[in-house]
PDB file of N, CA and C in Angstrom:
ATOM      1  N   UNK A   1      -5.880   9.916  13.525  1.00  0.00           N
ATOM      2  CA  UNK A   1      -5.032  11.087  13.459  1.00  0.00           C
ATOM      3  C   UNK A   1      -5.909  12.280  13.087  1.00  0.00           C
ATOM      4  N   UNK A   2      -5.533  13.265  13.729  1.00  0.00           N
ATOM      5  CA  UNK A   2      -6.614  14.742  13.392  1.00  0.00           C
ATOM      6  C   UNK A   2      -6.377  15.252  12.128  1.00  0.00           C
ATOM      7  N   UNK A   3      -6.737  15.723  11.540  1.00  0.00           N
ATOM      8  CA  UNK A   3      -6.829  16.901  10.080  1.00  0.00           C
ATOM      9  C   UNK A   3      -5.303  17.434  10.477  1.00  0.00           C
ATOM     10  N   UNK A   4      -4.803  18.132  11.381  1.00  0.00           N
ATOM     11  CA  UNK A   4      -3.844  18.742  11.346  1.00  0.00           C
ATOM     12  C   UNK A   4      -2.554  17.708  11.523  1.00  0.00           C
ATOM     13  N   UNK A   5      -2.595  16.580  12.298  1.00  0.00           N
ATOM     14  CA  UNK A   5      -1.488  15.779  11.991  1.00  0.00           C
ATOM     15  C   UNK A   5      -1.240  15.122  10.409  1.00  0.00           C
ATOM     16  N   UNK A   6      -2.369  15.534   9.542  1.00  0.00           N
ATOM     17  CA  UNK A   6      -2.399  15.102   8.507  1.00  0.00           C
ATOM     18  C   UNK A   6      -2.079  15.888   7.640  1.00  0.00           C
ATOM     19  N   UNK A   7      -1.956  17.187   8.124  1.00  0.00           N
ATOM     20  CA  UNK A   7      -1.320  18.523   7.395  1.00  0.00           C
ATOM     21  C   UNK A   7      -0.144  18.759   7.589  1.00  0.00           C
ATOM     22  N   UNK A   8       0.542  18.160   8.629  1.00  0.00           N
ATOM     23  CA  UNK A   8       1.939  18.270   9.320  1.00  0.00           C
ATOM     24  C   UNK A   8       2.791  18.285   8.391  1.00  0.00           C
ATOM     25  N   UNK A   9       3.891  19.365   8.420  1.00  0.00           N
ATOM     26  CA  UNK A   9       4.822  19.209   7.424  1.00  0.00           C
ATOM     27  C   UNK A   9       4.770  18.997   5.473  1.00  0.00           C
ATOM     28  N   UNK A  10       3.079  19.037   5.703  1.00  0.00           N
ATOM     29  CA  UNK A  10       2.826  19.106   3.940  1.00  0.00           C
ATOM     30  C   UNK A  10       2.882  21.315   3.637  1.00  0.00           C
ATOM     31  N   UNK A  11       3.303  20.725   2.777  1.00  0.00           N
ATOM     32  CA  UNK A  11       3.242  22.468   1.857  1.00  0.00           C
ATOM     33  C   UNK A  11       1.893  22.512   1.131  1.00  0.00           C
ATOM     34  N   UNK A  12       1.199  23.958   1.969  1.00  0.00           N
ATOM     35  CA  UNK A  12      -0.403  23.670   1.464  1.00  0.00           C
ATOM     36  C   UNK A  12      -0.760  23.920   0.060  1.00  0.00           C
ATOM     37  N   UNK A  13       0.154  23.788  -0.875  1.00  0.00           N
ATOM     38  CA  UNK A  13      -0.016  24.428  -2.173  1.00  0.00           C
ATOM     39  C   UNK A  13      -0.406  23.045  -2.790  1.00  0.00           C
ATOM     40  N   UNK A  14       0.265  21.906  -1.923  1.00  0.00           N
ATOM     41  CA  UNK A  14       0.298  20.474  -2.649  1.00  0.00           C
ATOM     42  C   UNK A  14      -0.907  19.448  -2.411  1.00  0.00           C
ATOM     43  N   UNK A  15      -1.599  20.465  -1.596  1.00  0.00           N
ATOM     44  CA  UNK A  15      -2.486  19.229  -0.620  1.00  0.00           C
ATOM     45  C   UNK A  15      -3.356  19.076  -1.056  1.00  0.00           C
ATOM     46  N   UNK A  16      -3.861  19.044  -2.159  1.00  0.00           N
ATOM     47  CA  UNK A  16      -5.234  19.074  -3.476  1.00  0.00           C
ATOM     48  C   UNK A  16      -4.164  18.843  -4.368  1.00  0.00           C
ATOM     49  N   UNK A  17      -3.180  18.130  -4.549  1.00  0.00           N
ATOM     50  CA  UNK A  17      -2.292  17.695  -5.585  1.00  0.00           C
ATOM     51  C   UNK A  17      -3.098  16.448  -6.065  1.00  0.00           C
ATOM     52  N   UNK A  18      -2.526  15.685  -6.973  1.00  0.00           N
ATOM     53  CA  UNK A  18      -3.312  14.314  -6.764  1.00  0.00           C
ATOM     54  C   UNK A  18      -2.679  13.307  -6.033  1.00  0.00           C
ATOM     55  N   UNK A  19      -0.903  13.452  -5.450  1.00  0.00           N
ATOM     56  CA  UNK A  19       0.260  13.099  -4.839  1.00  0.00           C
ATOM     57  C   UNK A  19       0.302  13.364  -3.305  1.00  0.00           C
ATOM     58  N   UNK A  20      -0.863  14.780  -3.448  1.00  0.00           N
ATOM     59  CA  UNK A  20      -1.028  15.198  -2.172  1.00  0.00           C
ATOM     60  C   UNK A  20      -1.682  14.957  -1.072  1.00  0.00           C
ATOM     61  N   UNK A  21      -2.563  15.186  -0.177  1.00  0.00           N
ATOM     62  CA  UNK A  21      -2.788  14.375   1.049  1.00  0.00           C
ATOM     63  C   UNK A  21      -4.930  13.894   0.168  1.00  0.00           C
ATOM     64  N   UNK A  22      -5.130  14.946  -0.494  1.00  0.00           N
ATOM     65  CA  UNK A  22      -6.116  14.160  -1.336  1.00  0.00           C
ATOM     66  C   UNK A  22      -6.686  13.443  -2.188  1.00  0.00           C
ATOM     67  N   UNK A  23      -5.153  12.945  -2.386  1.00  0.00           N
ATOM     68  CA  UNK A  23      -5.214  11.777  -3.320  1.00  0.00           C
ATOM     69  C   UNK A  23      -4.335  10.635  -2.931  1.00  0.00           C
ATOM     70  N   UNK A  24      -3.833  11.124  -1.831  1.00  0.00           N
ATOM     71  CA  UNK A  24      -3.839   9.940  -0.402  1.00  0.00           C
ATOM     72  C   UNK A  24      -5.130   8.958  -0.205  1.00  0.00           C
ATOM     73  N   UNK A  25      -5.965  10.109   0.129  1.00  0.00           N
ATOM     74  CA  UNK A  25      -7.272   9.807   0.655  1.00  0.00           C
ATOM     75  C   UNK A  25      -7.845   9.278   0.184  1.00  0.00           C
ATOM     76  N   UNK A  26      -8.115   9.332  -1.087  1.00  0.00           N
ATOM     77  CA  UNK A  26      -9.210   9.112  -2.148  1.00  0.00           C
ATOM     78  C   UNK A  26      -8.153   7.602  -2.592  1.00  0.00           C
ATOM     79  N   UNK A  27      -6.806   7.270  -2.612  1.00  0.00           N
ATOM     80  CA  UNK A  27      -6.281   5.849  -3.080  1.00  0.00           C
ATOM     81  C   UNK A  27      -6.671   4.631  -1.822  1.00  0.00           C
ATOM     82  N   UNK A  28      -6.696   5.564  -0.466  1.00  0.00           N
ATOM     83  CA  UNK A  28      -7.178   4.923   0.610  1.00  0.00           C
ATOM     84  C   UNK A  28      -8.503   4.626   0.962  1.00  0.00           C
ATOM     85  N   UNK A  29      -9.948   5.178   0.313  1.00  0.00           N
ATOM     86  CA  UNK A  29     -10.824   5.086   0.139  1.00  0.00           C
ATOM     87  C   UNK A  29     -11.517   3.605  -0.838  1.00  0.00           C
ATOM     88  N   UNK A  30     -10.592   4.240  -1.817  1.00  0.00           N
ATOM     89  CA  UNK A  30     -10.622   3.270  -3.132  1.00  0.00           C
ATOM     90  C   UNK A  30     -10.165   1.679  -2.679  1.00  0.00           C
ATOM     91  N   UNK A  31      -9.160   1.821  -1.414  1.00  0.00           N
ATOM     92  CA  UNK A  31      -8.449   0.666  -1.413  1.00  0.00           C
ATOM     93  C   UNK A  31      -9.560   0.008  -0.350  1.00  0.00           C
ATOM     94  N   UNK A  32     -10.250   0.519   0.557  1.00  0.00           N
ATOM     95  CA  UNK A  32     -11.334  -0.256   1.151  1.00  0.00           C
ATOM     96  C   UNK A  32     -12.717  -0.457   0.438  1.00  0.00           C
ATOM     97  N   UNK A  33     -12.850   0.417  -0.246  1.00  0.00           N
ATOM     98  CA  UNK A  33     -13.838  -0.301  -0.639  1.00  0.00           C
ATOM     99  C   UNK A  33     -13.635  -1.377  -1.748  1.00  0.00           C
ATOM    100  N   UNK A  34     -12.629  -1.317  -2.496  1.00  0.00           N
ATOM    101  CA  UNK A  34     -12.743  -2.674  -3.117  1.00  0.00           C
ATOM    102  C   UNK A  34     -12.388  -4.416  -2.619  1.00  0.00           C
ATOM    103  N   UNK A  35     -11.624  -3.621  -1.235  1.00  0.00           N
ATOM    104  CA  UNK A  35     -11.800  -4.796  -0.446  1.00  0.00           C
ATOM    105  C   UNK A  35     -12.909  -5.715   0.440  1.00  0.00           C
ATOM    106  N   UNK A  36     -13.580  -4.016   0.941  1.00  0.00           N
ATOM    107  CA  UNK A  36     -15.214  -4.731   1.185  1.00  0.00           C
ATOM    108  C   UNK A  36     -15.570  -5.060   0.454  1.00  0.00           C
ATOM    109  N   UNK A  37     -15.667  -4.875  -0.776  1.00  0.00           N
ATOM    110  CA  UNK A  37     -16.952  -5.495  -2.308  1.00  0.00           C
ATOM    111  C   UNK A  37     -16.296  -7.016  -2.640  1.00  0.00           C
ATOM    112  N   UNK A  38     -14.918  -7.416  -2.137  1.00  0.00           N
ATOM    113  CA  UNK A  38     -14.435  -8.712  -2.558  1.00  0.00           C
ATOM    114  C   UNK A  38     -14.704  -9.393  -1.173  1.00  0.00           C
ATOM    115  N   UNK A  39     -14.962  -8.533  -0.045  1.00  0.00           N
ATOM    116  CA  UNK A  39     -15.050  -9.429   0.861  1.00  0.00           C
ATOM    117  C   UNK A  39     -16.450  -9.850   1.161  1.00  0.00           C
ATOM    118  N   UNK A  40     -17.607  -9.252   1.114  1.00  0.00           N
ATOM    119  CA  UNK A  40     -18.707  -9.599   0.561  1.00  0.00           C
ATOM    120  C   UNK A  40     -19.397 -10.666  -0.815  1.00  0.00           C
ATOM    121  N   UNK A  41     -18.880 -10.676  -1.294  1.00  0.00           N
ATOM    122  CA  UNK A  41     -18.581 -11.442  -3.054  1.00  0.00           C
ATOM    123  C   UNK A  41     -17.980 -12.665  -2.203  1.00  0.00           C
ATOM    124  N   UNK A  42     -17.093 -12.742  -1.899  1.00  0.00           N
ATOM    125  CA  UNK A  42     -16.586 -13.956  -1.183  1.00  0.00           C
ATOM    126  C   UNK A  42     -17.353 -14.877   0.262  1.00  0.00           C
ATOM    127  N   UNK A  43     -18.165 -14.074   1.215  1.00  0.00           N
ATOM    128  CA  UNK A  43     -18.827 -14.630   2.261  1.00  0.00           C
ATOM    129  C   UNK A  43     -20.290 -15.023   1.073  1.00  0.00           C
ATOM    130  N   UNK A  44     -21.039 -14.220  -0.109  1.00  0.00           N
ATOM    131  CA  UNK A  44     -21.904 -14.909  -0.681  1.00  0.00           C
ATOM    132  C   UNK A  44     -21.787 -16.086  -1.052  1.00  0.00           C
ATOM    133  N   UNK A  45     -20.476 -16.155  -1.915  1.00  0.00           N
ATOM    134  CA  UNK A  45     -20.123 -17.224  -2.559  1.00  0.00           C
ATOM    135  C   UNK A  45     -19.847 -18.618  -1.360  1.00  0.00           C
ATOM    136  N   UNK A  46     -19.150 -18.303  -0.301  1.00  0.00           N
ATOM    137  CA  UNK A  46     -19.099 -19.333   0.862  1.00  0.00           C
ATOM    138  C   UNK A  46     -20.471 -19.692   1.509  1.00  0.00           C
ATOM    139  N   UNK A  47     -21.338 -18.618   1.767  1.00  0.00           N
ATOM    140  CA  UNK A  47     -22.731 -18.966   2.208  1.00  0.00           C
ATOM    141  C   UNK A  47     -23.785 -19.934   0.765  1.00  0.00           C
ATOM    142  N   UNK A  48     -23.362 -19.759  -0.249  1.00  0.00           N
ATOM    143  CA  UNK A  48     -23.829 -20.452  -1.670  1.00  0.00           C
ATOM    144  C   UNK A  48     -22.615 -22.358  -1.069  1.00  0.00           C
ATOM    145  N   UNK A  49     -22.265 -22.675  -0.470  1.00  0.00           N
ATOM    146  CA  UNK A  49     -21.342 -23.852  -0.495  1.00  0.00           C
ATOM    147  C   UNK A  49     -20.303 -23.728  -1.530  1.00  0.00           C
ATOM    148  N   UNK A  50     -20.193 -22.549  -2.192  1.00  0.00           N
ATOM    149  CA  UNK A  50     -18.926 -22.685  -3.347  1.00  0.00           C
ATOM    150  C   UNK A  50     -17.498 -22.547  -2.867  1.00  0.00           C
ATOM    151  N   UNK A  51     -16.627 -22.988  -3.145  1.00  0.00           N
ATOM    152  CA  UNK A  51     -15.640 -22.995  -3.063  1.00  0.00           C
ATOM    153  C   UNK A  51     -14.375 -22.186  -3.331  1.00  0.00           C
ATOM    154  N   UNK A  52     -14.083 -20.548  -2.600  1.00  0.00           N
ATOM    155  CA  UNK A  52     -13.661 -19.524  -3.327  1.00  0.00           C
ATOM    156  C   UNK A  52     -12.911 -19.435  -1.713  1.00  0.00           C
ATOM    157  N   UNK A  53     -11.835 -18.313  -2.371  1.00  0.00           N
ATOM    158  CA  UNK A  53     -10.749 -17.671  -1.640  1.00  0.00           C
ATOM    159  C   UNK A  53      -9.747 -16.640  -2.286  1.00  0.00           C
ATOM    160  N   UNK A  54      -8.920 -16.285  -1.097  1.00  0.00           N
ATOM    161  CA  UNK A  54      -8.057 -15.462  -1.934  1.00  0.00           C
ATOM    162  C   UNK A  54      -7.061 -16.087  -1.333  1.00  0.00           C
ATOM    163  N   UNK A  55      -5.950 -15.477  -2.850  1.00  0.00           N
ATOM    164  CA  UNK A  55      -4.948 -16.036  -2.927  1.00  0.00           C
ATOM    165  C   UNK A  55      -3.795 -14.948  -2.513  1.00  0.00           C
ATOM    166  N   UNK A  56      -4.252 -13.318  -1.541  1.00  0.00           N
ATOM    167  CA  UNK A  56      -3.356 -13.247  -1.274  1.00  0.00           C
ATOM    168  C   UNK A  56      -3.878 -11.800  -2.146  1.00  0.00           C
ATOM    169  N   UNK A  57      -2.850 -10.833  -2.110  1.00  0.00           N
ATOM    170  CA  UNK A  57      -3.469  -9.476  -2.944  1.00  0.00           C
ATOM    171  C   UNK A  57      -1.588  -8.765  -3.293  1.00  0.00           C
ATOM    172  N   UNK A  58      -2.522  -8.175  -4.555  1.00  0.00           N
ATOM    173  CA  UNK A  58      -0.960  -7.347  -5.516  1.00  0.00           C
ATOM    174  C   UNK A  58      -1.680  -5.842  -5.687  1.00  0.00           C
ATOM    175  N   UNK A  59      -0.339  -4.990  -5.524  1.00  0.00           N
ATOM    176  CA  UNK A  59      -0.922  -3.596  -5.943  1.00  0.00           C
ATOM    177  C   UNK A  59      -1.484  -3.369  -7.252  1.00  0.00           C
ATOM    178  N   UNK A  60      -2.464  -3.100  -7.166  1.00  0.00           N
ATOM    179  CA  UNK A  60      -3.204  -2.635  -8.497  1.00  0.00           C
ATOM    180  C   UNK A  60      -3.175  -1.153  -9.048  1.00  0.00           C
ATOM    181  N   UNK A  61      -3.501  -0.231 -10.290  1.00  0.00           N
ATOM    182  CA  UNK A  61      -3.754   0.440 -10.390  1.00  0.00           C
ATOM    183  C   UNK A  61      -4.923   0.634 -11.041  1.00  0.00           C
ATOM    184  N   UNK A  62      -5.828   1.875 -10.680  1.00  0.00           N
ATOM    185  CA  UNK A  62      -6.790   2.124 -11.036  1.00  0.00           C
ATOM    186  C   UNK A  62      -6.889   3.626 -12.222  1.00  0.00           C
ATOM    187  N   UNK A  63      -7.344   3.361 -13.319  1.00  0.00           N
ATOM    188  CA  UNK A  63      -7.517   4.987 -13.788  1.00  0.00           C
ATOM    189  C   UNK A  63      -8.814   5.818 -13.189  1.00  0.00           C
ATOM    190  N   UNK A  64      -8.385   6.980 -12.900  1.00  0.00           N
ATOM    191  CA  UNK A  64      -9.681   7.524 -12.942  1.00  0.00           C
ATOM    192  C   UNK A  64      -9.214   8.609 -13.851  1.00  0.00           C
ATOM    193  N   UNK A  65     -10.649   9.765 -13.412  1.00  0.00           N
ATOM    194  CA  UNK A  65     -10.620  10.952 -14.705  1.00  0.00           C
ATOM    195  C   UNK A  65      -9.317  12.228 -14.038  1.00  0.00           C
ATOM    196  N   UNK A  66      -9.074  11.772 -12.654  1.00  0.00           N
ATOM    197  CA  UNK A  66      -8.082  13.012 -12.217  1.00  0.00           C
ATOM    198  C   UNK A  66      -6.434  12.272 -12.006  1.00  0.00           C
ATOM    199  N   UNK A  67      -6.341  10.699 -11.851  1.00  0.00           N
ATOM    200  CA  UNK A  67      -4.972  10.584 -11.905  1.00  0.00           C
ATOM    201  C   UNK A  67      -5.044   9.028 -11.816  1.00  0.00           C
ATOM    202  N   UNK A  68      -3.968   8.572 -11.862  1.00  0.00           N
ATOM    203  CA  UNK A  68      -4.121   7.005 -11.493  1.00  0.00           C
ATOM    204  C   UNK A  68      -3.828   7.057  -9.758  1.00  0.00           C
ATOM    205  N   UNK A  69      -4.277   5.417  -9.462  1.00  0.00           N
ATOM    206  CA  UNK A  69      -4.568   5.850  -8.060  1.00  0.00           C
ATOM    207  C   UNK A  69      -3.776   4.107  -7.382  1.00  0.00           C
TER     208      UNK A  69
END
């Protein structure tokens, strides 16, 4: 989707909110990379013969210094 379908219908006062489309971004950021870092952690551990998996995933929250995410 372009920058502007991503502006669609937001009020630009909000869009540096932390609710707003940049802290969209930044929870969507956050949410891949901690999935790459478990999905990596997990092919080591399978390439080691150990015996690991997931059981499946729950929303988490994260603090940071500008909002929870």
């Amino acid at each position: 989707m372009s920058l502007n379908g991503h502006l669609a219908g937001r009020e630009p006062k909000t869009v540096l909110d932390s609710g707003g489309l940049i802290g969209e971004l930044k929870k969507a950021l956050a949410e891949r990379m901690l999935n790459a870092e478990m999905a990596v952690h997990l092919d080591g551990e399978a390439q080691a013969g150990l015996s690991n998996h997931r059981n499946g995933s729950s929303p988490k929250t994260v603090l940071t210094p500008w909002s929870m995410a």
